[in-house]
Protein backbone atom coordinates (compact mmCIF):
# COMPACT_ATOMS: atom_id res chain seq x y z
CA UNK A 1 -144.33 -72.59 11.57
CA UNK A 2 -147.34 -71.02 13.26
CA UNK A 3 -148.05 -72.47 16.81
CA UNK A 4 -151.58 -74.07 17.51
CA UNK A 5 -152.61 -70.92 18.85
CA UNK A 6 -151.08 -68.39 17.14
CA UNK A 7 -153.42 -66.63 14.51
CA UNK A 8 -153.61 -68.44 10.63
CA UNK A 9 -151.45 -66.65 8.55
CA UNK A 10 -152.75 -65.82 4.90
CA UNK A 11 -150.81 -67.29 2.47
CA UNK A 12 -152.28 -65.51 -0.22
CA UNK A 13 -151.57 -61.46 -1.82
CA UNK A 14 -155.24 -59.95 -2.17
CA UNK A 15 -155.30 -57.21 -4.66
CA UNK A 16 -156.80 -54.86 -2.21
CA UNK A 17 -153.44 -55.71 0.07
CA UNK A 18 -151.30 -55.38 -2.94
CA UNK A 19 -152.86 -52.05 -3.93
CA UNK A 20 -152.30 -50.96 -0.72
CA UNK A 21 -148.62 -51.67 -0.47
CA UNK A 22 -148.79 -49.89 -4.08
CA UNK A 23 -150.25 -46.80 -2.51
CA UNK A 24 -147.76 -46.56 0.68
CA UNK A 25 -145.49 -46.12 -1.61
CA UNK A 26 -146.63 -42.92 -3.53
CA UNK A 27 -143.77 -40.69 -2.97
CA UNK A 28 -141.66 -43.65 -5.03
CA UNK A 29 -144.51 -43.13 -7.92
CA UNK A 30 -143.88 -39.20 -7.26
CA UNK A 31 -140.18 -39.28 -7.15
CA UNK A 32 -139.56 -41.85 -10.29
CA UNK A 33 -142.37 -39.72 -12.36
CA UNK A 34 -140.72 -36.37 -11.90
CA UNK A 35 -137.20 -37.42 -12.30
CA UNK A 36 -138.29 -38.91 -15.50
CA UNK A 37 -139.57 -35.46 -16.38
CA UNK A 38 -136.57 -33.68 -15.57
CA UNK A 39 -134.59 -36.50 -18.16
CA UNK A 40 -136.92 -35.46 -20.83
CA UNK A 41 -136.86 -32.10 -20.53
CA UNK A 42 -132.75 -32.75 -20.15
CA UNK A 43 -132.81 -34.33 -23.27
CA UNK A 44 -134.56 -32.22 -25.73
CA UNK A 45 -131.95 -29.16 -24.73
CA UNK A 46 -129.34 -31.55 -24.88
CA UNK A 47 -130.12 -32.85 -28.14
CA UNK A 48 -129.50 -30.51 -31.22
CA UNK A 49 -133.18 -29.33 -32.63
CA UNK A 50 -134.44 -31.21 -36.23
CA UNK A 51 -135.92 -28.70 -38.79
CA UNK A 52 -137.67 -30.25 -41.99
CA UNK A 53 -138.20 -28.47 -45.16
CA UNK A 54 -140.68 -29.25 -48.10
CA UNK A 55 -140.55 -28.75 -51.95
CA UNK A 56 -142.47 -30.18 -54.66
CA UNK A 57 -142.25 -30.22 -58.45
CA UNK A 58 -143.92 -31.62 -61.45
CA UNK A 59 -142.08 -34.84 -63.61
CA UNK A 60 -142.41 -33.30 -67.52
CA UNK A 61 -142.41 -35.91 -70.16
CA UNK A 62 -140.00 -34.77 -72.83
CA UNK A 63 -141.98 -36.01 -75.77
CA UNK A 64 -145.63 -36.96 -76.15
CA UNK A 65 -146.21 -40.84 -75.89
CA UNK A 66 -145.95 -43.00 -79.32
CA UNK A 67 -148.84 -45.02 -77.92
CA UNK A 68 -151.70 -45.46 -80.07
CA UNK A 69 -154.92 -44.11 -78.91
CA UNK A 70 -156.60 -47.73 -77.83
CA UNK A 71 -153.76 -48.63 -76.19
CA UNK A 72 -153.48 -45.15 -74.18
CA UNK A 73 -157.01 -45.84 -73.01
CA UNK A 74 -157.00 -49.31 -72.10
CA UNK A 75 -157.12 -50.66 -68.63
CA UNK A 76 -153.41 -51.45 -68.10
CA UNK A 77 -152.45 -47.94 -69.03
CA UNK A 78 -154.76 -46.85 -66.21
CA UNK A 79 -153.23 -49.46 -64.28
CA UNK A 80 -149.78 -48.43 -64.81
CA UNK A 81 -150.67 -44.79 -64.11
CA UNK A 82 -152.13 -45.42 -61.08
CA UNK A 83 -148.70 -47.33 -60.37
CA UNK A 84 -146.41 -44.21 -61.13
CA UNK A 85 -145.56 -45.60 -64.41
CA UNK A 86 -146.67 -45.05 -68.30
CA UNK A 87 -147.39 -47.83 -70.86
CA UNK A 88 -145.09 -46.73 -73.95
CA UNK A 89 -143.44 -43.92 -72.37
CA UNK A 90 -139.42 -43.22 -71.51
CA UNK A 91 -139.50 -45.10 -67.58
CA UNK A 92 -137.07 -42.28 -66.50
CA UNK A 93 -139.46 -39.67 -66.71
CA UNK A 94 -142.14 -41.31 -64.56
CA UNK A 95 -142.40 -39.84 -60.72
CA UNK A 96 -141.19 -43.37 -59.14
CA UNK A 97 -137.75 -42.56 -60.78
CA UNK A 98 -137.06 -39.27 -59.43
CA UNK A 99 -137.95 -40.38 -56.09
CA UNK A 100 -135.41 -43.03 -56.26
CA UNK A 101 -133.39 -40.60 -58.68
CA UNK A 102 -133.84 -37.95 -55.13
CA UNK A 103 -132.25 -40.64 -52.49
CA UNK A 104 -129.38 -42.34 -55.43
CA UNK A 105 -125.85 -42.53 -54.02
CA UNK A 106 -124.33 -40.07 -57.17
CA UNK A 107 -127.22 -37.44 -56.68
CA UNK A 108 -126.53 -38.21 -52.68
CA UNK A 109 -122.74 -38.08 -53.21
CA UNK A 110 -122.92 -34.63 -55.67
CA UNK A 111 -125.07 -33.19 -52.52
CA UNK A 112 -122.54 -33.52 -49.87
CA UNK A 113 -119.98 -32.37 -52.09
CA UNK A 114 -121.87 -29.16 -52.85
CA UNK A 115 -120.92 -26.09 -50.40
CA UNK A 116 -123.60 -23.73 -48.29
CA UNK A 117 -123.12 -21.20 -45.91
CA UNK A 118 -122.04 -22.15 -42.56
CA UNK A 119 -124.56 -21.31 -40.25
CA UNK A 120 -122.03 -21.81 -37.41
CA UNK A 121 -120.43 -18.70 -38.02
CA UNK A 122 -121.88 -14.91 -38.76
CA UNK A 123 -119.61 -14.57 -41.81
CA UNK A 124 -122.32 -14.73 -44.90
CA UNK A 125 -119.11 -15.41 -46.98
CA UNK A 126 -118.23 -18.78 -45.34
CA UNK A 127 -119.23 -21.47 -46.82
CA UNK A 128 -118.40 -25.25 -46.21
CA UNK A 129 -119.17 -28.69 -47.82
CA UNK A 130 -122.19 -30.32 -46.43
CA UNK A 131 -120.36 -33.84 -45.29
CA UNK A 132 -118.44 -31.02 -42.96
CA UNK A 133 -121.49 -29.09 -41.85
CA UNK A 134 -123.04 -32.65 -40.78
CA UNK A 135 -119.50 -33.38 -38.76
CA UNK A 136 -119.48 -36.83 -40.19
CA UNK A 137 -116.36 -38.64 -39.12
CA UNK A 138 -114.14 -41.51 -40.49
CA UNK A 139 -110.86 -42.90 -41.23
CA UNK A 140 -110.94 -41.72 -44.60
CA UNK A 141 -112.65 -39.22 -46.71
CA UNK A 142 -114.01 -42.02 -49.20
CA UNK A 143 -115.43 -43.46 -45.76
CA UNK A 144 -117.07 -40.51 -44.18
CA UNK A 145 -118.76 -40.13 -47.52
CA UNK A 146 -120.33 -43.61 -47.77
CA UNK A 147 -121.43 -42.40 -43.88
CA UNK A 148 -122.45 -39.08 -45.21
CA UNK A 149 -124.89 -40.55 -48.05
CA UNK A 150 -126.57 -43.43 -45.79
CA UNK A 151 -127.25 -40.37 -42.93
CA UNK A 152 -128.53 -37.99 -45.88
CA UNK A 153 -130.47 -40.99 -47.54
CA UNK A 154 -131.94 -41.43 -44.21
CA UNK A 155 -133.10 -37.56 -43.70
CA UNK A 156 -134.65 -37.69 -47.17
CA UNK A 157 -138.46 -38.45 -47.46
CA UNK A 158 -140.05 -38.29 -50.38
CA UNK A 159 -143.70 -39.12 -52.10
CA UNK A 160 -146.01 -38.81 -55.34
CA UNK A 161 -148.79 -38.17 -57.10
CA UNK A 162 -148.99 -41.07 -60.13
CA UNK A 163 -152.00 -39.15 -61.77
CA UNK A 164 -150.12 -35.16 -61.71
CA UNK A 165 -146.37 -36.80 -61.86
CA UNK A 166 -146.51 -34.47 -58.18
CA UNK A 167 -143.00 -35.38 -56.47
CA UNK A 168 -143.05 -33.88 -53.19
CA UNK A 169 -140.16 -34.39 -50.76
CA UNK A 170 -138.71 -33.31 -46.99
CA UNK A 171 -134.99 -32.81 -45.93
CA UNK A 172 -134.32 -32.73 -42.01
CA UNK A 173 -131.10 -30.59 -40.56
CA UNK A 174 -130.13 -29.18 -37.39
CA UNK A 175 -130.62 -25.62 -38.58
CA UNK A 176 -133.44 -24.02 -40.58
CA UNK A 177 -131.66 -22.50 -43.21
CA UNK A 178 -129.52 -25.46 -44.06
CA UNK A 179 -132.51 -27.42 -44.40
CA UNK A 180 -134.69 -24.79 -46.64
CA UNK A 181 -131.18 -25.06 -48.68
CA UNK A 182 -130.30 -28.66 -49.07
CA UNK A 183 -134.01 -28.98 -50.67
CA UNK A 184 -133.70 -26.91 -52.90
CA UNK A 185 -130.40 -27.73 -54.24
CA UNK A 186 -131.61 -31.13 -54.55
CA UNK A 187 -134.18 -29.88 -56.84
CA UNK A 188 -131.12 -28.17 -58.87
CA UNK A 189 -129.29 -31.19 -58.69
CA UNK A 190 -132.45 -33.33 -60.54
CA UNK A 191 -132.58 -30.99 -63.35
CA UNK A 192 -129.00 -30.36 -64.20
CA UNK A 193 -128.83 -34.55 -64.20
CA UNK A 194 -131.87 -34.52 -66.63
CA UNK A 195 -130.01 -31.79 -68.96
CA UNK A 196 -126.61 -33.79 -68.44
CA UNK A 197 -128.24 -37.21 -68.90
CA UNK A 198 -131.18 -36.77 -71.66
CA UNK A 199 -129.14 -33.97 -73.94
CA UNK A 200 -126.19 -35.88 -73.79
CA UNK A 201 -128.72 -39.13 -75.30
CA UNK A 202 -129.89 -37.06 -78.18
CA UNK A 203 -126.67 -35.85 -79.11
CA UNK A 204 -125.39 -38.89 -79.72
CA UNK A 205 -128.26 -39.80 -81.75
CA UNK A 206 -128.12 -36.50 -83.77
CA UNK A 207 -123.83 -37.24 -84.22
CA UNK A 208 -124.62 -40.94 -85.43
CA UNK A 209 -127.30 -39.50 -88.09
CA UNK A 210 -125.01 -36.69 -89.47
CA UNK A 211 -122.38 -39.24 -89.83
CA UNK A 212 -124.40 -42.01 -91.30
CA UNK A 213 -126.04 -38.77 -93.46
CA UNK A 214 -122.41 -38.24 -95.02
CA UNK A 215 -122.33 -41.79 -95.82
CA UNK A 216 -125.29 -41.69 -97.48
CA UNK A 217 -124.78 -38.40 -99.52
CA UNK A 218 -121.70 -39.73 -101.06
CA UNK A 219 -123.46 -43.25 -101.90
CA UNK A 220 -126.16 -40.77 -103.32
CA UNK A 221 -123.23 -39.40 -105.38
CA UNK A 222 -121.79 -42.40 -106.24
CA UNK A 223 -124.82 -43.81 -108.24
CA UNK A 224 -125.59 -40.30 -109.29
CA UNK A 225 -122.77 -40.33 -111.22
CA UNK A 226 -122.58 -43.88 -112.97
CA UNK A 227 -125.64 -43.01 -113.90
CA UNK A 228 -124.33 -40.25 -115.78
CA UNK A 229 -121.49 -41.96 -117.05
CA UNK A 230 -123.50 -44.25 -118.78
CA UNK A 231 -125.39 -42.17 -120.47
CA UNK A 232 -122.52 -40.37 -121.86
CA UNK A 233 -121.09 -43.28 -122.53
CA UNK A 234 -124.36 -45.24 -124.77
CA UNK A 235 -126.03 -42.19 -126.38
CA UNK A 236 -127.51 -43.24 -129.40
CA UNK A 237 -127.76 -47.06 -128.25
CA UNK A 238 -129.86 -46.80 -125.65
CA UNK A 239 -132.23 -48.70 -126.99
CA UNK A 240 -130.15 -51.96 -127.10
CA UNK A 241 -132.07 -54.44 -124.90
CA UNK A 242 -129.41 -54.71 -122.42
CA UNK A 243 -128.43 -51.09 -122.35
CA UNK A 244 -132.22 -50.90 -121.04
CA UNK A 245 -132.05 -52.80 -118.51
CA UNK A 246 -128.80 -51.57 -117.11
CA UNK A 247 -130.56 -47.95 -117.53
CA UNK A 248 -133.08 -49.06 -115.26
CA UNK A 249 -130.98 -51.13 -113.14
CA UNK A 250 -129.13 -47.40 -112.27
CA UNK A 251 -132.38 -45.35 -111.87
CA UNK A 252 -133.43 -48.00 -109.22
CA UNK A 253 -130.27 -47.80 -107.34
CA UNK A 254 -129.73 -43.65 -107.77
CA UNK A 255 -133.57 -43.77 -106.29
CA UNK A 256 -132.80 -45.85 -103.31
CA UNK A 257 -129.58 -43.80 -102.67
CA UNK A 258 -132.08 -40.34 -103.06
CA UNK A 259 -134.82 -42.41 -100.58
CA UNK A 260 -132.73 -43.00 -97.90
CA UNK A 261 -130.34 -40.01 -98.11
CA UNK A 262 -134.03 -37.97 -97.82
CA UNK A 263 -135.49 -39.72 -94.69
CA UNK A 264 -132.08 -39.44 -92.97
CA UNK A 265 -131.71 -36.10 -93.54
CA UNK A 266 -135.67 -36.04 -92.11
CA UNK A 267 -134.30 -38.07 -89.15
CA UNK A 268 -131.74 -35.45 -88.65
CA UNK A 269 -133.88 -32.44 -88.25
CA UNK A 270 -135.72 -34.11 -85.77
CA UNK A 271 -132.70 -35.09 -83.65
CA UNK A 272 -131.45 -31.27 -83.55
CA UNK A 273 -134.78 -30.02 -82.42
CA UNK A 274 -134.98 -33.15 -79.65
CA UNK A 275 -131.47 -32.42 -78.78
CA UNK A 276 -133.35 -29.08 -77.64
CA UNK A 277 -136.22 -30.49 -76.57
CA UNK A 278 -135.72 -33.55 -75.29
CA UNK A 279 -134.08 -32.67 -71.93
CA UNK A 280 -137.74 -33.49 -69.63
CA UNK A 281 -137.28 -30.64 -67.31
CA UNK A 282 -139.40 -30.18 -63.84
CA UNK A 283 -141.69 -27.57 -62.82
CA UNK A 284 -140.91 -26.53 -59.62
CA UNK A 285 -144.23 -26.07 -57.57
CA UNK A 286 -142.93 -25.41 -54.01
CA UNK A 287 -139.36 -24.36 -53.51
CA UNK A 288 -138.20 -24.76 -49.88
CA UNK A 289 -138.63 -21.87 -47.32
CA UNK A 290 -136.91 -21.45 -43.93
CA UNK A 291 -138.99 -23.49 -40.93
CA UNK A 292 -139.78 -21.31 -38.27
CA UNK A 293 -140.39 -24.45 -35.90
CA UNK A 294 -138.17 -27.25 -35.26
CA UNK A 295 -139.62 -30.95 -36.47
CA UNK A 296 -138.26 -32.16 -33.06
CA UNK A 297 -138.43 -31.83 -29.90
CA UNK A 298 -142.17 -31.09 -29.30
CA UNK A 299 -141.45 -30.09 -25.98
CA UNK A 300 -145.10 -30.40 -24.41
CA UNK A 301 -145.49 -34.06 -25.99
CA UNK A 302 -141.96 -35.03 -24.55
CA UNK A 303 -142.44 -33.61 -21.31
CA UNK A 304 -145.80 -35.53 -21.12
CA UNK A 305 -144.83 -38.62 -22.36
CA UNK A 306 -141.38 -38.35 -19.70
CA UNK A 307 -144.02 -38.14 -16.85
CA UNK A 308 -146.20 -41.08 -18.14
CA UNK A 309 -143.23 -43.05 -18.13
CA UNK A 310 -141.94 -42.29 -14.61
CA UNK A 311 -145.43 -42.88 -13.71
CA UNK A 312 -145.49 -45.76 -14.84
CA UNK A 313 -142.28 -47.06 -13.98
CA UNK A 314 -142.90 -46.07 -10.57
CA UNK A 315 -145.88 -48.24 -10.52
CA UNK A 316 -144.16 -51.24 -11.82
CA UNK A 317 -141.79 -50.78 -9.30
CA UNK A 318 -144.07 -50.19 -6.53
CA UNK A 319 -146.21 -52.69 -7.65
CA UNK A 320 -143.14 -55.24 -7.27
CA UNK A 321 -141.70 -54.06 -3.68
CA UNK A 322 -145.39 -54.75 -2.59
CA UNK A 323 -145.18 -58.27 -3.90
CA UNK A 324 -141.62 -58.54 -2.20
CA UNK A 325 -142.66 -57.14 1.10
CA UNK A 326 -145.35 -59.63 1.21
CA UNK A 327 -143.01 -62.55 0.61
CA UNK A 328 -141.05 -61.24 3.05
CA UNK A 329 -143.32 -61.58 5.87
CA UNK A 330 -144.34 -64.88 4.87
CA UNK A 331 -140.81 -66.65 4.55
CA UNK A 332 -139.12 -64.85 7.42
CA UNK A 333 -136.75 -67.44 7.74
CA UNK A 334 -135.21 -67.77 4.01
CA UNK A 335 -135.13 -63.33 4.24
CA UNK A 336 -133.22 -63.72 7.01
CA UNK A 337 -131.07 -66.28 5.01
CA UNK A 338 -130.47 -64.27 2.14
CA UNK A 339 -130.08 -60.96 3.96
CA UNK A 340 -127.12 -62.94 5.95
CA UNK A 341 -125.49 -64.05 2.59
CA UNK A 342 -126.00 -60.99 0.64
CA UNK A 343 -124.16 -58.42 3.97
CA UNK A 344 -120.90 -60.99 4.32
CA UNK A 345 -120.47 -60.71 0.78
CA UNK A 346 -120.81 -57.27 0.28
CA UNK A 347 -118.30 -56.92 3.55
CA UNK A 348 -116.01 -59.47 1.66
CA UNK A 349 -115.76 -57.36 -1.34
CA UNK A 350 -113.87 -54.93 -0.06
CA UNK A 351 -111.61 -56.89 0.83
CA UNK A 352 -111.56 -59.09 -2.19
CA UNK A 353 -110.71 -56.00 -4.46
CA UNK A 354 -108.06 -55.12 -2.10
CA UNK A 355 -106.38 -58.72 -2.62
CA UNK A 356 -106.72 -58.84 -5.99
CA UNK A 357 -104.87 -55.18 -6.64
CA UNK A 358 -102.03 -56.45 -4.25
CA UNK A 359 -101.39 -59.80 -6.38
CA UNK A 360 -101.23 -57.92 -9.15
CA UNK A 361 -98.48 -55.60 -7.89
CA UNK A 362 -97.07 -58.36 -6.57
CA UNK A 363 -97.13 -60.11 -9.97
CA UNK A 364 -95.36 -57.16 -11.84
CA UNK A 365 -92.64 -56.41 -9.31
CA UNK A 366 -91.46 -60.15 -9.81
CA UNK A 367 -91.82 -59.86 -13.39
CA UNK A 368 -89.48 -56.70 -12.79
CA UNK A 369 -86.69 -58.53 -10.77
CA UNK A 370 -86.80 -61.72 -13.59
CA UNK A 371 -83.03 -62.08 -13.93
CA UNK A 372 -82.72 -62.48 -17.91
CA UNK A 373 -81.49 -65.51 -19.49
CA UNK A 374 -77.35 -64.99 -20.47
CA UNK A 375 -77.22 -64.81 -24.15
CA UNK A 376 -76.02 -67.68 -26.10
């Protein structure tokens, strides 16, 4: 405690004192802000490069839509357009489904199994898979491909246009030409799954019709002939009352069978030429081209931002030895107290680590010299 004439202590930390102590301490700021700048710079030569690649195409619709002309201009059909979607048309050729179809686990999955040159080596011949260009490890191949889709999923970024069915998407690698590449066989990859999916649709329509086509030919046949028979079979009666009305009885039915036999066979045309057609292929707008400059690092933006955070840091830290320094000189006493507690144990520690690595030799030369039990 102050004596009765000693000067009055102030018990209180100005800002102008604080700042002070904040500004005796400027080669702290200095040292914190350019070591934090060296990091940075560390890290982005350290850590590998990021190149990004672009492509775009155009979603086709295989067929024109079956909607009728009021209900292709009403509200919800702008509505739904504006959405991605169409009001009457197949939802698999709208732009929100390739963009989901671009980041699905089998397109994913059919990506990393495809091979491209290795860009690790000079060879142009070498080629590897792209779950071993991305050096994906795990315990078992089927688990370093669930890591390899969720890391490609992740490097995937994709967007539309709902009124021009524009898909445009971005695939990140560490090396320019495996990134212009992976795009661009994921635009290969969408069409062949339209041709494989779509094609494979309308043949099984068209092989249902030409079946259920046979069928009807030979019911065609079939009443064709009874017809026939009949006749044959009542010429000169035929105009008995109830060989009239079996007469027309068989012209209905031969007429149904030639009805039905006609509009499947109509049916069937159609199905051949949508077998050909019906496969909604893209148009490519943008194929991928080699990046000349990486995505990441930006190395002015890193550096920068490195030294703001030093900087700052420094202050912070500053900021709080100033605060410290002044508690310090007003609870002499209690520093003193904790300076004394915090040297002994730091000079006990020494010896503390010390005992506790002789116990434990201790410990396992008795548990050497055990003398084991005689057996029974």
């Amino acid at each position: 405690m102050p004596g009765p004439n000693s000067p009055a202590v102030d018990e209180h930390l100005t800002f102008s004192r604080w700042f002070a102590g904040v500004v005796s301490r400027w080669r702290l700021i200095a040292w914190l802000g350019l070591a934090a700048t060296l990091i940075a710079i560390a890290a982005t030569l350290i850590v590998p490069p990021v190149y990004r690649s672009h492509a775009s195409f155009v979603a086709n619709a295989s067929s024109p839509s079956k909607l009728p002309s009021a209900a292709a201009g009403s509200p919800l059909s702008g509505v739904l357009s504006q959405m991605g979607g169409s009001l009457g048309g197949d939802p698999s050729e709208s732009p929100n489904f390739y963009l989901e179809l671009l980041v699905s686990r089998e397109l994913v999955t059919r990506l990393l199994e495809s091979k491209f040159p290795d860009p690790r080596t000079s060879q142009p011949n070498d080629s590897s898979r792209l779950v071993d260009l991305l050096k994906i490890r795990g315990k078992s191949p089927a688990r370093r491909m669930e890591l390899g889709v969720k890391m490609m999923i992740k490097r995937i970024q994709g967007g539309l246009d709902p009124k021009t069915n524009l898909v445009w998407f971005s695939t990140d690698a560490q090396w320019p030409g495996l990134s212009s590449q992976i795009s661009n066989r994921l635009i290969a990859l969408v069409s062949s799954f339209n041709r494989e999916t779509r094609v494979t649709r309308a043949k099984s329509k068209r092989v249902f019709l030409e079946r259920r086509l046979d069928s009807a030919k030979a019911e065609l046949n079939a009443s064709e002939e009874s017809l026939r028979f009949f006749y044959e079979q009542n010429r000169g009666l035929i105009l008995a009352p109830s060989l009239k009305f079996e007469e027309k009885r068989l012209e209905r039915d031969a007429d149904a069978k030639s009805a039905l036999y006609a509009s499947l066979q109509g049916q069937l045309e159609t199905a051949r030429i949508d077998e050909i057609n019906d496969a909604a292929l893209i148009t490519v707008i943008d194929t991928a081209v080699v990046p000349v400059k990486p995505e990441w690092p930006h190395y002015g933006s890193v550096t920068v931002s490195g030294l703001a955070l030093g900087l700052v840091a420094g202050f912070l830290i500053a900021g709080s030895l100033a605060v410290f320094a002044f508690w310090r000189e007003q609870h002499p006493e209690e520093w003193s107290a904790l300076a004394g507690t915090w040297e002994r144990e730091l000079f006990r520690l020494p010896a503390r680590l010390r005992g506790k690595a002789s116990r434990g030799n201790i410990s396992a030369v008795k548990r050497e010299h055990v003398p084991s039990e005689p057996a029974a």
